[in-house]
C-alpha atoms as a PDB file:
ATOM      1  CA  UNK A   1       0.000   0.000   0.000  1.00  0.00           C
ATOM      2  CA  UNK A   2       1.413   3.595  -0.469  1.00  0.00           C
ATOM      3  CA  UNK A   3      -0.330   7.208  -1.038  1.00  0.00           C
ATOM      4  CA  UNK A   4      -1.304   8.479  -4.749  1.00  0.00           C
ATOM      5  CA  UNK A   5       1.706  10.298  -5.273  1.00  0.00           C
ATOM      6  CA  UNK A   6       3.500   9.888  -8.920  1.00  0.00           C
ATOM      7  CA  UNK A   7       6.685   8.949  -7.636  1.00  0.00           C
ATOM      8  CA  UNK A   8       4.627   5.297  -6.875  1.00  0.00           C
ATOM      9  CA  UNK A   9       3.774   4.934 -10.573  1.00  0.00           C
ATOM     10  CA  UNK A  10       6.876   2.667 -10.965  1.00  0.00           C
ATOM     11  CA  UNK A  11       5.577  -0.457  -9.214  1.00  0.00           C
ATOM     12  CA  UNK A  12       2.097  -0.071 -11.702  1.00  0.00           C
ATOM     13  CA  UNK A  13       4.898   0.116 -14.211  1.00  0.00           C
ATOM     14  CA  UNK A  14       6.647  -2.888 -12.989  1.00  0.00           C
ATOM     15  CA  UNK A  15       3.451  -4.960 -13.611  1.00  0.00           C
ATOM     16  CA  UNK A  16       2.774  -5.072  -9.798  1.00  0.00           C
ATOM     17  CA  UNK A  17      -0.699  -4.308  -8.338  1.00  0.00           C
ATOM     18  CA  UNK A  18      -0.463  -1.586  -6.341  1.00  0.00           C
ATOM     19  CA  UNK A  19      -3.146  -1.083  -3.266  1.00  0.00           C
ATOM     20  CA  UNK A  20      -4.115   2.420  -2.164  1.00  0.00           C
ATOM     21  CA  UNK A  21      -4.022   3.693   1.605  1.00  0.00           C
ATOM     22  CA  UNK A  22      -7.334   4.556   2.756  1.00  0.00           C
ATOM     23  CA  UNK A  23      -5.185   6.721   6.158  1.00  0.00           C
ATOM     24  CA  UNK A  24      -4.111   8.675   3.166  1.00  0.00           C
ATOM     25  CA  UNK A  25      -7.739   9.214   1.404  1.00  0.00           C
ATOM     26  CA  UNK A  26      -9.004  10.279   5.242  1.00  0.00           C
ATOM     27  CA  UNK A  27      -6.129  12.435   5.931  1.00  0.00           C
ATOM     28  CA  UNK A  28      -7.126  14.927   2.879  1.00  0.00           C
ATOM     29  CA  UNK A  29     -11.119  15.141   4.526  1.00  0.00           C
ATOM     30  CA  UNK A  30      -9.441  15.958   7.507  1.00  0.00           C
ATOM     31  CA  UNK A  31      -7.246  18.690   5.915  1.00  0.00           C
ATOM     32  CA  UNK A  32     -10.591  20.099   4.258  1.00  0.00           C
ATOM     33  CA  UNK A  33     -12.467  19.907   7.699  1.00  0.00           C
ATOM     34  CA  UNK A  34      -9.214  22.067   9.633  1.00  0.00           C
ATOM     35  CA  UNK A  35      -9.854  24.520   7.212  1.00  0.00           C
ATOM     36  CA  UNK A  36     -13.768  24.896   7.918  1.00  0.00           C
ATOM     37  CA  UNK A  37     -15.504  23.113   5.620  1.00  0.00           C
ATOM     38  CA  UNK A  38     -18.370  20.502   7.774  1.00  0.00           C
ATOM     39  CA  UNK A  39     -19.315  19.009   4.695  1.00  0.00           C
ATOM     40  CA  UNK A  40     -16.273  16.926   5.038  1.00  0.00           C
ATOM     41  CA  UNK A  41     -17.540  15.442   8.211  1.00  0.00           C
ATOM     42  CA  UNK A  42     -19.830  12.916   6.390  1.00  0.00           C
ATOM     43  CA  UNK A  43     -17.050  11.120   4.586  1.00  0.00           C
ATOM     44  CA  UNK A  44     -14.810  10.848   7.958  1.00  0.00           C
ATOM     45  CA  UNK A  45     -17.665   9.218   9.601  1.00  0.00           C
ATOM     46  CA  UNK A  46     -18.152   6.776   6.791  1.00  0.00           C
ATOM     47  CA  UNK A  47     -13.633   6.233   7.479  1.00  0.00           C
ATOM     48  CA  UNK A  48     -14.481   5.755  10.715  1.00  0.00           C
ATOM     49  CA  UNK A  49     -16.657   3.329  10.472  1.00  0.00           C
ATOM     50  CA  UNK A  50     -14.651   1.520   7.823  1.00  0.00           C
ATOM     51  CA  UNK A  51     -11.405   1.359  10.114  1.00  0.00           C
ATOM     52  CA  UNK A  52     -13.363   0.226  13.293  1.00  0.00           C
ATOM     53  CA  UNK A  53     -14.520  -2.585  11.281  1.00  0.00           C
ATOM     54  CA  UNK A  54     -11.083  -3.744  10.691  1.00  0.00           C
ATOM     55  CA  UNK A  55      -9.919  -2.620  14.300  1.00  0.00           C
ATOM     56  CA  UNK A  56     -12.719  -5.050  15.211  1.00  0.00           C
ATOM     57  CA  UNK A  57     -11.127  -7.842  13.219  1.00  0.00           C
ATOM     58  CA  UNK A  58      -7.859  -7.443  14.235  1.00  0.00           C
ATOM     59  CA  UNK A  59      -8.648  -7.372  18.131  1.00  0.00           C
ATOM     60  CA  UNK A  60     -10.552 -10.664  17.057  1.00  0.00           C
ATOM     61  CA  UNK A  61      -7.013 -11.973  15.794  1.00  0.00           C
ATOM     62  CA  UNK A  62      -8.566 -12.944  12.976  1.00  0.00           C
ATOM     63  CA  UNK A  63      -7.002 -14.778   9.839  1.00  0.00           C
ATOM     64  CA  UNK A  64      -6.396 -13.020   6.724  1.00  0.00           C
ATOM     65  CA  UNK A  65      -9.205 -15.428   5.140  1.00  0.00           C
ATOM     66  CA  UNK A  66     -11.546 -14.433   7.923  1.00  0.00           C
ATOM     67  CA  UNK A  67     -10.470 -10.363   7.675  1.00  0.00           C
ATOM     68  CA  UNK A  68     -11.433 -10.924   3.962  1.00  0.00           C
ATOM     69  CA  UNK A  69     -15.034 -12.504   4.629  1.00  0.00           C
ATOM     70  CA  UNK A  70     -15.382  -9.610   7.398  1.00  0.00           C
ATOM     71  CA  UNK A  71     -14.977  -6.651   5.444  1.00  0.00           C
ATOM     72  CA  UNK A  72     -17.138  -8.253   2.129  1.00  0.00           C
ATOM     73  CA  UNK A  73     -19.723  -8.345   5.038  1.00  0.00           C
ATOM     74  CA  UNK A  74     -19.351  -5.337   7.243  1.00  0.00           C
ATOM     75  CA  UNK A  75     -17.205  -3.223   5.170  1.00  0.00           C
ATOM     76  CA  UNK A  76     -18.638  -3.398   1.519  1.00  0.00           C
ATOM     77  CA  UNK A  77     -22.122  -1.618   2.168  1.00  0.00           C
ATOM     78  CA  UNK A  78     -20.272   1.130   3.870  1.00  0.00           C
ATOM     79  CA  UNK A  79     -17.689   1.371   1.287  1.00  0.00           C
ATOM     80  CA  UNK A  80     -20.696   2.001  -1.219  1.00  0.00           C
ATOM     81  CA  UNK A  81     -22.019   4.848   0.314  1.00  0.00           C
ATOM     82  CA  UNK A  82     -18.602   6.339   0.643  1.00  0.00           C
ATOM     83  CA  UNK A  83     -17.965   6.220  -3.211  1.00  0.00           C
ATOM     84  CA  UNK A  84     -22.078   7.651  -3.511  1.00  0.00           C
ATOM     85  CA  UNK A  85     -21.161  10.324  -1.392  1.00  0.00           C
ATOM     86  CA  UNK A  86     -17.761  10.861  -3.412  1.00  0.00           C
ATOM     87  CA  UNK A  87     -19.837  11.268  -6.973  1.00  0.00           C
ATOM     88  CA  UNK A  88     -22.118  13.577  -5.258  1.00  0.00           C
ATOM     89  CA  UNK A  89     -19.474  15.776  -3.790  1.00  0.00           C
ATOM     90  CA  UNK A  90     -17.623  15.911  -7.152  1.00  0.00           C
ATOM     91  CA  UNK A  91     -20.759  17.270  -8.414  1.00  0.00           C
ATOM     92  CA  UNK A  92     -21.036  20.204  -5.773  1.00  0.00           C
ATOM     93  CA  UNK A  93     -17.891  20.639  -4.600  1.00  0.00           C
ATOM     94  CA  UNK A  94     -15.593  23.435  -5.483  1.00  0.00           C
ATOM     95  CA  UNK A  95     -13.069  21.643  -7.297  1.00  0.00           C
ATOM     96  CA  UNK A  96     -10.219  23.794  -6.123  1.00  0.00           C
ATOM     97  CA  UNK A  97     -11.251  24.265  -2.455  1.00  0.00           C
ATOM     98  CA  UNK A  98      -9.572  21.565  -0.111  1.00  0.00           C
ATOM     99  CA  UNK A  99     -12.515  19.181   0.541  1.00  0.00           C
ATOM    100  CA  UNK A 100     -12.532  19.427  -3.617  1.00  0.00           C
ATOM    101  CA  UNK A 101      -9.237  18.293  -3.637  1.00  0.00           C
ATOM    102  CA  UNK A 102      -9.599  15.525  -0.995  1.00  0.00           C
ATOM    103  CA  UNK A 103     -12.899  14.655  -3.182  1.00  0.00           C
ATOM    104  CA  UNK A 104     -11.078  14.096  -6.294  1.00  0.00           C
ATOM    105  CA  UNK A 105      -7.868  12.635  -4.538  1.00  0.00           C
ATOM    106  CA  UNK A 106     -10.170   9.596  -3.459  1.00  0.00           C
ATOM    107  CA  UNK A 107     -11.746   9.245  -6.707  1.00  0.00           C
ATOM    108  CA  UNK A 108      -8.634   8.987  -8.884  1.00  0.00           C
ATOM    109  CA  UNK A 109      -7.617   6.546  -6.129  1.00  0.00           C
ATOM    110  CA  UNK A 110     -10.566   4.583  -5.617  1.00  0.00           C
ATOM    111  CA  UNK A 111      -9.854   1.253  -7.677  1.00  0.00           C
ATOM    112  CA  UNK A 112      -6.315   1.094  -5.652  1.00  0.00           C
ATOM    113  CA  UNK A 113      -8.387   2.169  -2.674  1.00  0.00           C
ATOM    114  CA  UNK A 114     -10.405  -0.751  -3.047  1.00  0.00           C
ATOM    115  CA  UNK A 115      -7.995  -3.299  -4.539  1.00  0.00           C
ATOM    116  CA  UNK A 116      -8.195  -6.404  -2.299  1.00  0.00           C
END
Protein backbone atom coordinates (compact mmCIF):
# COMPACT_ATOMS: atom_id res chain seq x y z
CA UNK A 1 0.00 0.00 0.00
CA UNK A 2 1.41 3.60 -0.47
CA UNK A 3 -0.33 7.21 -1.04
CA UNK A 4 -1.30 8.48 -4.75
CA UNK A 5 1.71 10.30 -5.27
CA UNK A 6 3.50 9.89 -8.92
CA UNK A 7 6.69 8.95 -7.64
CA UNK A 8 4.63 5.30 -6.88
CA UNK A 9 3.77 4.93 -10.57
CA UNK A 10 6.88 2.67 -10.96
CA UNK A 11 5.58 -0.46 -9.21
CA UNK A 12 2.10 -0.07 -11.70
CA UNK A 13 4.90 0.12 -14.21
CA UNK A 14 6.65 -2.89 -12.99
CA UNK A 15 3.45 -4.96 -13.61
CA UNK A 16 2.77 -5.07 -9.80
CA UNK A 17 -0.70 -4.31 -8.34
CA UNK A 18 -0.46 -1.59 -6.34
CA UNK A 19 -3.15 -1.08 -3.27
CA UNK A 20 -4.12 2.42 -2.16
CA UNK A 21 -4.02 3.69 1.61
CA UNK A 22 -7.33 4.56 2.76
CA UNK A 23 -5.19 6.72 6.16
CA UNK A 24 -4.11 8.68 3.17
CA UNK A 25 -7.74 9.21 1.40
CA UNK A 26 -9.00 10.28 5.24
CA UNK A 27 -6.13 12.43 5.93
CA UNK A 28 -7.13 14.93 2.88
CA UNK A 29 -11.12 15.14 4.53
CA UNK A 30 -9.44 15.96 7.51
CA UNK A 31 -7.25 18.69 5.91
CA UNK A 32 -10.59 20.10 4.26
CA UNK A 33 -12.47 19.91 7.70
CA UNK A 34 -9.21 22.07 9.63
CA UNK A 35 -9.85 24.52 7.21
CA UNK A 36 -13.77 24.90 7.92
CA UNK A 37 -15.50 23.11 5.62
CA UNK A 38 -18.37 20.50 7.77
CA UNK A 39 -19.32 19.01 4.70
CA UNK A 40 -16.27 16.93 5.04
CA UNK A 41 -17.54 15.44 8.21
CA UNK A 42 -19.83 12.92 6.39
CA UNK A 43 -17.05 11.12 4.59
CA UNK A 44 -14.81 10.85 7.96
CA UNK A 45 -17.67 9.22 9.60
CA UNK A 46 -18.15 6.78 6.79
CA UNK A 47 -13.63 6.23 7.48
CA UNK A 48 -14.48 5.75 10.71
CA UNK A 49 -16.66 3.33 10.47
CA UNK A 50 -14.65 1.52 7.82
CA UNK A 51 -11.41 1.36 10.11
CA UNK A 52 -13.36 0.23 13.29
CA UNK A 53 -14.52 -2.59 11.28
CA UNK A 54 -11.08 -3.74 10.69
CA UNK A 55 -9.92 -2.62 14.30
CA UNK A 56 -12.72 -5.05 15.21
CA UNK A 57 -11.13 -7.84 13.22
CA UNK A 58 -7.86 -7.44 14.24
CA UNK A 59 -8.65 -7.37 18.13
CA UNK A 60 -10.55 -10.66 17.06
CA UNK A 61 -7.01 -11.97 15.79
CA UNK A 62 -8.57 -12.94 12.98
CA UNK A 63 -7.00 -14.78 9.84
CA UNK A 64 -6.40 -13.02 6.72
CA UNK A 65 -9.21 -15.43 5.14
CA UNK A 66 -11.55 -14.43 7.92
CA UNK A 67 -10.47 -10.36 7.67
CA UNK A 68 -11.43 -10.92 3.96
CA UNK A 69 -15.03 -12.50 4.63
CA UNK A 70 -15.38 -9.61 7.40
CA UNK A 71 -14.98 -6.65 5.44
CA UNK A 72 -17.14 -8.25 2.13
CA UNK A 73 -19.72 -8.35 5.04
CA UNK A 74 -19.35 -5.34 7.24
CA UNK A 75 -17.20 -3.22 5.17
CA UNK A 76 -18.64 -3.40 1.52
CA UNK A 77 -22.12 -1.62 2.17
CA UNK A 78 -20.27 1.13 3.87
CA UNK A 79 -17.69 1.37 1.29
CA UNK A 80 -20.70 2.00 -1.22
CA UNK A 81 -22.02 4.85 0.31
CA UNK A 82 -18.60 6.34 0.64
CA UNK A 83 -17.96 6.22 -3.21
CA UNK A 84 -22.08 7.65 -3.51
CA UNK A 85 -21.16 10.32 -1.39
CA UNK A 86 -17.76 10.86 -3.41
CA UNK A 87 -19.84 11.27 -6.97
CA UNK A 88 -22.12 13.58 -5.26
CA UNK A 89 -19.47 15.78 -3.79
CA UNK A 90 -17.62 15.91 -7.15
CA UNK A 91 -20.76 17.27 -8.41
CA UNK A 92 -21.04 20.20 -5.77
CA UNK A 93 -17.89 20.64 -4.60
CA UNK A 94 -15.59 23.43 -5.48
CA UNK A 95 -13.07 21.64 -7.30
CA UNK A 96 -10.22 23.79 -6.12
CA UNK A 97 -11.25 24.26 -2.45
CA UNK A 98 -9.57 21.57 -0.11
CA UNK A 99 -12.51 19.18 0.54
CA UNK A 100 -12.53 19.43 -3.62
CA UNK A 101 -9.24 18.29 -3.64
CA UNK A 102 -9.60 15.52 -1.00
CA UNK A 103 -12.90 14.66 -3.18
CA UNK A 104 -11.08 14.10 -6.29
CA UNK A 105 -7.87 12.64 -4.54
CA UNK A 106 -10.17 9.60 -3.46
CA UNK A 107 -11.75 9.25 -6.71
CA UNK A 108 -8.63 8.99 -8.88
CA UNK A 109 -7.62 6.55 -6.13
CA UNK A 110 -10.57 4.58 -5.62
CA UNK A 111 -9.85 1.25 -7.68
CA UNK A 112 -6.32 1.09 -5.65
CA UNK A 113 -8.39 2.17 -2.67
CA UNK A 114 -10.41 -0.75 -3.05
CA UNK A 115 -7.99 -3.30 -4.54
CA UNK A 116 -8.19 -6.40 -2.30
Amino acid sequence: MCDGANANNCVERAAVTRGGCNAHARRKLVEALRCGDTRAIEGLELFARIFHIDAESKRAAETLEQRLVRRQRESAPIVAELKAWVQARRRDVEPKSPLGKAVRYIDQQWSRLTHS
